[in-house]
Protein backbone atom coordinates (compact mmCIF):
# COMPACT_ATOMS: atom_id res chain seq x y z
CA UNK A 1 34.49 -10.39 13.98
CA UNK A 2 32.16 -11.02 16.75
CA UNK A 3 31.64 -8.23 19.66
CA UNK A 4 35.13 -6.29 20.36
CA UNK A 5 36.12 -6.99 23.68
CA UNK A 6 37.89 -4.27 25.24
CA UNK A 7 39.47 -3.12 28.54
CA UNK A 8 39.24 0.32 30.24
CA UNK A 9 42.36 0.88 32.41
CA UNK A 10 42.90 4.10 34.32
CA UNK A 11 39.17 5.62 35.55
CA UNK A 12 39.60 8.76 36.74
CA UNK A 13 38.16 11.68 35.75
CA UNK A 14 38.31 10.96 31.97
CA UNK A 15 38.57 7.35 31.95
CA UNK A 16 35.62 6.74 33.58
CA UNK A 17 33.76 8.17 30.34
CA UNK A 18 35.78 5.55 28.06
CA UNK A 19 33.73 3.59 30.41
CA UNK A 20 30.43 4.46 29.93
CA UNK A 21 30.37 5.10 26.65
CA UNK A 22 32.28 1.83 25.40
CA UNK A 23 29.96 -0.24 27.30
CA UNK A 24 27.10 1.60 25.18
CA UNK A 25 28.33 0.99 21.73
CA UNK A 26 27.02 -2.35 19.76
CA UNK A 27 29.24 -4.57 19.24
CA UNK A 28 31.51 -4.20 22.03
CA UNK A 29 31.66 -6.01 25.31
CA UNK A 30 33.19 -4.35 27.89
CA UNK A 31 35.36 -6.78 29.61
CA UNK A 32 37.56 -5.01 32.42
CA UNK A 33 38.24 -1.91 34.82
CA UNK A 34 41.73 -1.60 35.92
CA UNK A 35 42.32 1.09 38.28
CA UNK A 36 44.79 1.35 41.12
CA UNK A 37 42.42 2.59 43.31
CA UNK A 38 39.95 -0.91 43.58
CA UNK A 39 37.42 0.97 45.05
CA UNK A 40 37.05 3.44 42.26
CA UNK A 41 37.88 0.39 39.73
CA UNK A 42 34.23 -0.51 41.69
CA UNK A 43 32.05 1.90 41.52
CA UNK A 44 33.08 2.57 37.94
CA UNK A 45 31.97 -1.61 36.90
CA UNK A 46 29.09 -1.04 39.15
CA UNK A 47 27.35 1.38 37.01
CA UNK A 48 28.97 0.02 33.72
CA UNK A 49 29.72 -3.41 33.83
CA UNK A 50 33.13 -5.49 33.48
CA UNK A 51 35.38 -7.16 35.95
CA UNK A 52 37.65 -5.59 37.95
CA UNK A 53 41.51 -6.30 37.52
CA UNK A 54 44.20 -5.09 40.27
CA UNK A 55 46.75 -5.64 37.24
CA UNK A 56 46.10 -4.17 33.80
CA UNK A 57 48.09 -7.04 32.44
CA UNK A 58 45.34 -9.63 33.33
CA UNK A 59 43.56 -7.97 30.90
CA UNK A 60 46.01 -9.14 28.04
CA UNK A 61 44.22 -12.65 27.49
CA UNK A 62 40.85 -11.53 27.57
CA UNK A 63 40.60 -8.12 25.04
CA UNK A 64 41.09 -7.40 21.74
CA UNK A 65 41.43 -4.03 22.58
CA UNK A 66 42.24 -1.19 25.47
CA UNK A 67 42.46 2.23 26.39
CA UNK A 68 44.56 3.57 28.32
CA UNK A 69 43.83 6.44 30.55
CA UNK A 70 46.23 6.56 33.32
CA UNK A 71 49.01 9.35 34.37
CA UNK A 72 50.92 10.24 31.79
CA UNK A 73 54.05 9.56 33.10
CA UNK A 74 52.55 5.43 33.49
CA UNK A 75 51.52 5.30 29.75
CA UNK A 76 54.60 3.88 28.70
CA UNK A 77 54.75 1.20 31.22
CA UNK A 78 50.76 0.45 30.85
CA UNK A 79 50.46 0.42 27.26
CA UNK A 80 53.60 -1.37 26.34
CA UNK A 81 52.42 -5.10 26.97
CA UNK A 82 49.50 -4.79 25.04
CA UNK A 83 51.05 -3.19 22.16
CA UNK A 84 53.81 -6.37 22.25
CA UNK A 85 51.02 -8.29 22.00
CA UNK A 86 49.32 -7.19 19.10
CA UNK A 87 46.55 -5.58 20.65
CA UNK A 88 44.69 -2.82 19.63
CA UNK A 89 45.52 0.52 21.94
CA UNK A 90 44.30 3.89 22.47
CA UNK A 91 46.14 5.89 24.47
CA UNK A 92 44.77 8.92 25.66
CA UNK A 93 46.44 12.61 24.92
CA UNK A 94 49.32 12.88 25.69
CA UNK A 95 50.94 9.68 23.88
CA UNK A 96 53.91 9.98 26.38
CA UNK A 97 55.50 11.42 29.14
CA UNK A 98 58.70 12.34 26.33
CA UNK A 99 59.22 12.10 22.57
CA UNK A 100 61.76 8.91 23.35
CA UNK A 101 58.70 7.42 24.99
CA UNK A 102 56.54 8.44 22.05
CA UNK A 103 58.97 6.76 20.28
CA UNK A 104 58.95 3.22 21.98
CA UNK A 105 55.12 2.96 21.97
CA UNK A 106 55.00 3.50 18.06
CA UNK A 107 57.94 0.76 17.72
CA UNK A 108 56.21 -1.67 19.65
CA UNK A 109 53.17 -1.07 17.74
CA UNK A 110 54.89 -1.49 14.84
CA UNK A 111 56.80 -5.11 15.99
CA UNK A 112 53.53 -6.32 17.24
CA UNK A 113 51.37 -5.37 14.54
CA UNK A 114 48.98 -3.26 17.00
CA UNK A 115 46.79 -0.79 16.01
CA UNK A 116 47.75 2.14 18.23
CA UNK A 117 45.36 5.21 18.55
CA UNK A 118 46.09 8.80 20.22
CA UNK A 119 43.09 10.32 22.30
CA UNK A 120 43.57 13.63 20.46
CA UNK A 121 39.47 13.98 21.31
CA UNK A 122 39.33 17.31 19.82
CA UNK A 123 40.17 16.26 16.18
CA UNK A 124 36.38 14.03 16.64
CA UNK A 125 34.34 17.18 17.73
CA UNK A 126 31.44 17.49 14.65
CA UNK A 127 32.22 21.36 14.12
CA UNK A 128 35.93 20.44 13.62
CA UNK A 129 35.02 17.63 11.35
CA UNK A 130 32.99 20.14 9.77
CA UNK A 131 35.22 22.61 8.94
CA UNK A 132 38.34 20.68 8.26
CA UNK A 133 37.22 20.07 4.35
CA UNK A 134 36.48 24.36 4.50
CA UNK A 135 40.41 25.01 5.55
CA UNK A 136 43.03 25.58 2.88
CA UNK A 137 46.11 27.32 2.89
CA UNK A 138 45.59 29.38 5.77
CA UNK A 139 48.03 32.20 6.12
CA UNK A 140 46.93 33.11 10.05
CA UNK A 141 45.12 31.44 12.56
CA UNK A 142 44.23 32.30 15.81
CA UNK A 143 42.93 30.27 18.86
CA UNK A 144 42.14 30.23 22.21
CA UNK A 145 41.82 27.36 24.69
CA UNK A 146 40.98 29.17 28.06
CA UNK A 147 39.81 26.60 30.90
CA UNK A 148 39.39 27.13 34.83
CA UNK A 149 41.70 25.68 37.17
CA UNK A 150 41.34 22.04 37.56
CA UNK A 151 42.02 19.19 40.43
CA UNK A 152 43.73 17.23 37.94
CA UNK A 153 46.57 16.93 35.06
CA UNK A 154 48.40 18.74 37.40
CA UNK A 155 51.65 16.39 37.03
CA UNK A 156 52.23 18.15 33.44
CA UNK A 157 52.11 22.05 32.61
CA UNK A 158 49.17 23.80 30.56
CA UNK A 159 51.21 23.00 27.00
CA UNK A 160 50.68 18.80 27.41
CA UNK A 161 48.00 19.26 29.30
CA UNK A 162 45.41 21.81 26.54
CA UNK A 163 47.32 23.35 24.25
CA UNK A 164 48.44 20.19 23.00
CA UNK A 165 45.30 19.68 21.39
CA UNK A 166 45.35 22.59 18.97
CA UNK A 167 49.03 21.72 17.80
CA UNK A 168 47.97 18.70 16.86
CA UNK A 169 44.66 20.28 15.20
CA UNK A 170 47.39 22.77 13.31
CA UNK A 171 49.60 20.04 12.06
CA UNK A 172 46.60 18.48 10.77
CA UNK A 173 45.63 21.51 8.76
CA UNK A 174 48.82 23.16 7.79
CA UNK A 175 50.88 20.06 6.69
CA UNK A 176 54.09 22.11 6.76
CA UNK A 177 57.06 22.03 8.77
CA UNK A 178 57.64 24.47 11.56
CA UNK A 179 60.34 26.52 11.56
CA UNK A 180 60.29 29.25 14.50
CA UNK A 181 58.41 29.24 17.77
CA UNK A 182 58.00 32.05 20.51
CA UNK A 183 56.47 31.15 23.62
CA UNK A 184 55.90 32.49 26.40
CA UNK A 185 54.50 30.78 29.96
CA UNK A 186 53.70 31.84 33.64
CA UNK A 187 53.43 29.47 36.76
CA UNK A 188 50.73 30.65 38.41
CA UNK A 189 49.00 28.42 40.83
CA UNK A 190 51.22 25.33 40.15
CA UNK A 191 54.97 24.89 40.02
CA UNK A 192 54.21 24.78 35.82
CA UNK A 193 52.66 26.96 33.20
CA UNK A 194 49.25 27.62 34.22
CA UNK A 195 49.19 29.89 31.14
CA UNK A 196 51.02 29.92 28.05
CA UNK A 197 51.37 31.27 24.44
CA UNK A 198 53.27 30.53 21.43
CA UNK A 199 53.80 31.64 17.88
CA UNK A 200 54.38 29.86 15.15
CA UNK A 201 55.68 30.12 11.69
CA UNK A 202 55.42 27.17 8.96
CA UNK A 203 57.29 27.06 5.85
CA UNK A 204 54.17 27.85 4.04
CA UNK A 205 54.17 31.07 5.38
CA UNK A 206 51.07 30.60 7.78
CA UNK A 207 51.51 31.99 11.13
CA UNK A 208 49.48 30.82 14.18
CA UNK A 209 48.92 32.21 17.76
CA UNK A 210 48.08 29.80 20.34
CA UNK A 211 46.89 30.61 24.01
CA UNK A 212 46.36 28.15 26.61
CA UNK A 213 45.20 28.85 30.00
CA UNK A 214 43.99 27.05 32.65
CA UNK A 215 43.48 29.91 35.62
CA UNK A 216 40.74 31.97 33.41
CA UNK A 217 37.55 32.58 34.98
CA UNK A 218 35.34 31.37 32.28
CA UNK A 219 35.57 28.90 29.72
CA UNK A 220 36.85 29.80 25.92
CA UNK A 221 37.65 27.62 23.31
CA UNK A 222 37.80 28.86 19.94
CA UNK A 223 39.93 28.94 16.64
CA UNK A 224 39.82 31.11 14.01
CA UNK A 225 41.40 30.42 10.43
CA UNK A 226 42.38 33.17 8.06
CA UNK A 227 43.06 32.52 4.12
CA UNK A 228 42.67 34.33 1.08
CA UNK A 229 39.97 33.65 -0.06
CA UNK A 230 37.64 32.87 3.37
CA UNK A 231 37.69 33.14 6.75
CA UNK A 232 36.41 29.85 8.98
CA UNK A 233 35.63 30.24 12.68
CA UNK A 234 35.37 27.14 15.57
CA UNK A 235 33.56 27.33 18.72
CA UNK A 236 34.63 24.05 19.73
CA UNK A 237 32.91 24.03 23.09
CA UNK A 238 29.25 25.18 21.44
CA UNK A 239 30.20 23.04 18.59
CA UNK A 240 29.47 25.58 15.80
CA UNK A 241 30.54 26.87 12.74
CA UNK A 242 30.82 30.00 10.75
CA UNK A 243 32.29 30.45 7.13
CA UNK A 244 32.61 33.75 5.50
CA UNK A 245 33.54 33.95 2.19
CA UNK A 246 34.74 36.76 -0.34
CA UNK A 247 32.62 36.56 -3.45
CA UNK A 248 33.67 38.88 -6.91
CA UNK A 249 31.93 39.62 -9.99
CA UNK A 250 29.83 42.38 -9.35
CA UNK A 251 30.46 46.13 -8.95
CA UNK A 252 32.37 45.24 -6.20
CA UNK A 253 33.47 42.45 -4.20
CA UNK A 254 31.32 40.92 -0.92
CA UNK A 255 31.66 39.12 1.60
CA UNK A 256 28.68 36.49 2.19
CA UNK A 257 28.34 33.42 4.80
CA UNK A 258 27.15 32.61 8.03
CA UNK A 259 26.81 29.48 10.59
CA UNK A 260 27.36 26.03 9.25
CA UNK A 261 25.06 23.44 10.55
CA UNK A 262 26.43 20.93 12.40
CA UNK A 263 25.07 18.07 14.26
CA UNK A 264 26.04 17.94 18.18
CA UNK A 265 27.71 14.72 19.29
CA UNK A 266 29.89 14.00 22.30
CA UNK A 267 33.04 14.07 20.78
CA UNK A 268 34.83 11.50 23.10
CA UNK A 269 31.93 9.13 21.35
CA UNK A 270 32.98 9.72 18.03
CA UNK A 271 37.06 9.04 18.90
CA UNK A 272 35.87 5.62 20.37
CA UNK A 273 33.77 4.39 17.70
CA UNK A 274 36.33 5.52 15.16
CA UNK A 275 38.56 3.09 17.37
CA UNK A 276 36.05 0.51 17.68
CA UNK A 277 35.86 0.67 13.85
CA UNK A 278 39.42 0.92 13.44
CA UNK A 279 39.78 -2.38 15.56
CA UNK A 280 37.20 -4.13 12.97
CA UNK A 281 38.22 -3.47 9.74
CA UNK A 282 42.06 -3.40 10.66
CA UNK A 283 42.20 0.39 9.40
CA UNK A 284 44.10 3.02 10.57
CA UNK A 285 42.55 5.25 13.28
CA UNK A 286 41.66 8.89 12.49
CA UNK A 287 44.36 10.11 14.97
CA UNK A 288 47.37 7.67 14.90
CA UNK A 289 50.11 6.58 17.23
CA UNK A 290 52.61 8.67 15.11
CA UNK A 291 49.94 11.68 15.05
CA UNK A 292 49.88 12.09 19.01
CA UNK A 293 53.83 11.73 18.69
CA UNK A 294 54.04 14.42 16.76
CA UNK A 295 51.83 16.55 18.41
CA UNK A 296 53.88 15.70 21.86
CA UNK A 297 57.44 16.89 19.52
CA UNK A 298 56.04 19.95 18.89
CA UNK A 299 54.49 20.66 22.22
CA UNK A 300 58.02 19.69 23.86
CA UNK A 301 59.81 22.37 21.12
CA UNK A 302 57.00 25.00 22.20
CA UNK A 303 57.99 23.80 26.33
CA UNK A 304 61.91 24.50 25.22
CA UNK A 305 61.01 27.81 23.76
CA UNK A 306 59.03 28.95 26.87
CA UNK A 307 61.84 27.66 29.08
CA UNK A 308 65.00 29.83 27.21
C-alpha cells in the first residue's frame, strides 16, 4: 500500500489537530478538509494542506480513510457513507449521539467491511499504556477527571462529554460486567451535568468511583487502582506513573516502588498512527467501533442513574 490517503472532516477545536498531525505522519497524504464553516475548512488547509470540500461525501472517491470529528449528534449521518463504502473510519469519542446509533455505525462497518475506530484518545496516553500490563484484579479504583469550563461540547452533559473516557478505560481493565451504578449529577452552568459522579460495582467484586467535572478551577486528571497485591497510580495529564508494591519474606512485610518511566508523547498522535497502521495492515484498531459503543452503553446507564 502506497501513502494512505485520508480525509479530515469536522475542524473545530479537536479536529483541527487530526489535521495537523495526520498531515505529519509518513505515509499519509492528507487529501481533504470538510468543515461547514468554509472559512475555517480554510484556514485549517492553509496551514496543513488538502482541498477543501463543502460536502464530506466528495471525499468518498478520493480516501482510503477519514475521521470524523463533527457534533456528536451529526456522527451518524457523517460517518455512515463511508463506512457503506468500505472505508476506513475513526470516529471521534463519543461513537454516537445513542446506543441505537452506536449500533448502526458498527453494522455498517460490519456490511461494508470498514475498519471503524473510536477516538477514545485517552486509552493512547504513554502512562496509560504503561500501566495497563501493571493492573490486575483491582478490587477499588478511584479517579478524577476535573476540567474548567469550556466553549464547547456543550450539546452533551459532562458524562459523554469526560467521564466517558474513564468508563471506557475501566471496561478495558476490569473485563467484568456491571451490575449496580449510583450517580449523582448537578447542572451548573449549562442546562446538563456540569459535574457528576458515579459508583460502580462489577461482578468481580471491584468497585470504582468516578468524578467528572467540568466547572473546577484547576485541572485534575488522575486514577488510582487498588489490588491486593499493589497499588498503581495515573497522572494522565503529567503523563506519569507510580507503582507501589507489597513485598514479604522478611521480618515483616514492605512496601517498595516509586515512578515508572515513561516516555511523553501527544497522545492524540499515538491514536492516529495506531489508525494509520490499522488502515495498512487491515488489523483491528486499539480502540474499536464496538469498544466506543460500549463505553457510550455504559455512560447512557450511568446518565439513567443520575436522572432517577
Amino acid at each position: 500500500m502506497g501513502n494512505v490517503r485520508v480525509g479530515v472532516i469536522g475542524v473545530g477545536h479537536l479536529g483541527q489537530h487530526h489535521a495537523r498531525l495526520l498531515a505529519s505522519l509518513d505515509g499519509v497524504e492528507l487529501v481533504g478538509i470538510c468543515d461547514t464553516n468554509r472559512a475555517r475548512a480554510g484556514e485549517i488547509a492553509a496551514k496543513f494542506g488538502g482541498q477543501i470540500f463543502a460536502d464530506s461525501r466528495e471525499l468518498l472517491s478520493r480516501v482510503d480513510a477519514v475521521t470524523v470529528a463533527v457534533p456528536t449528534v451529526a456522527h451518524v449521518a457523517v460517518a455512515l457513507p463511508f463506512l457503506d463504502a468500505g472505508i476506513a473510519t475513526l470516529v471521534e469519542k463519543p461513537i454516537a449521539p445513542s446506543v441505537q446509533d452506536a449500533d448502526r455505525l458498527v453494522s455498517a462497518a460490519e456490511r461494508g467491511g470498514a475498519l471503524l475506530a473510536t477516538g477514545h484518545t485517552e486509552r493512547f496516553n504513554p502512562a496509560v499504556s504503561k500501566a495497563l500490563p501493571l493492573i490486575s484484579e483491582p478490587r477499588f479504583i478511584e479517579i478524577h477527571r476535573l476540567g474548567t469550563f469550556p466553549e464547547r461540547s456543550l450539546d452533551i452533559d459532562v458524562i459523554f462529554d469526560l467521564m466517558i473516557h474513564d468508563l471506557d478505560l475501566l471496561l478495558s481493565v476490569v473485563k467484568s460486567e456491571v451490575i449496580q451504578i449510583e450517580a449523582v449529577g448537578v447542572n451548573v452552568l449549562t442546562p446538563k451535568a456540569d459535574i457528576a459522579n458515579a459508583r460502580l460495582r462489577f461482578a468481580s467484586g471491584c468497585i470504582a468511583n468516578v468524578t467528572a467535572s467540568r466547572i473546577s478551577r484547576e485541572r485534575v486528571r488522575k486514577a488510582r487502582f487498588f489490588q491486593n497485591d499493589a497499588y498503581v497510580s495515573i497522572d494522565y495529564a503529567a503523563q506519569e506513573l507510580e507503582v507501589f508494591r507489597l513485598m514479604k519474606g522478611g521480618a515483616r512485610p514492605i512496601i517498595q516502588g516509586g515512578k515508572i518511566a515513561v516516555d511523553n508523547e501527544e497522545p492524540l498522535r499515538r491514536e492516529l498512527e495506531d489508525f494509520i497502521d490499522a488502515v495498512r495492515s487491515r488489523r483491528r484498531p486499539g480502540v474499536t467501533g464496538a469498544d466506543g459503543r460500549d463505553a457510550l452503553a455504559l455512560a447512557t446507564r450511568v446518565a439513567e442513574r443520575m436522572e432517577t
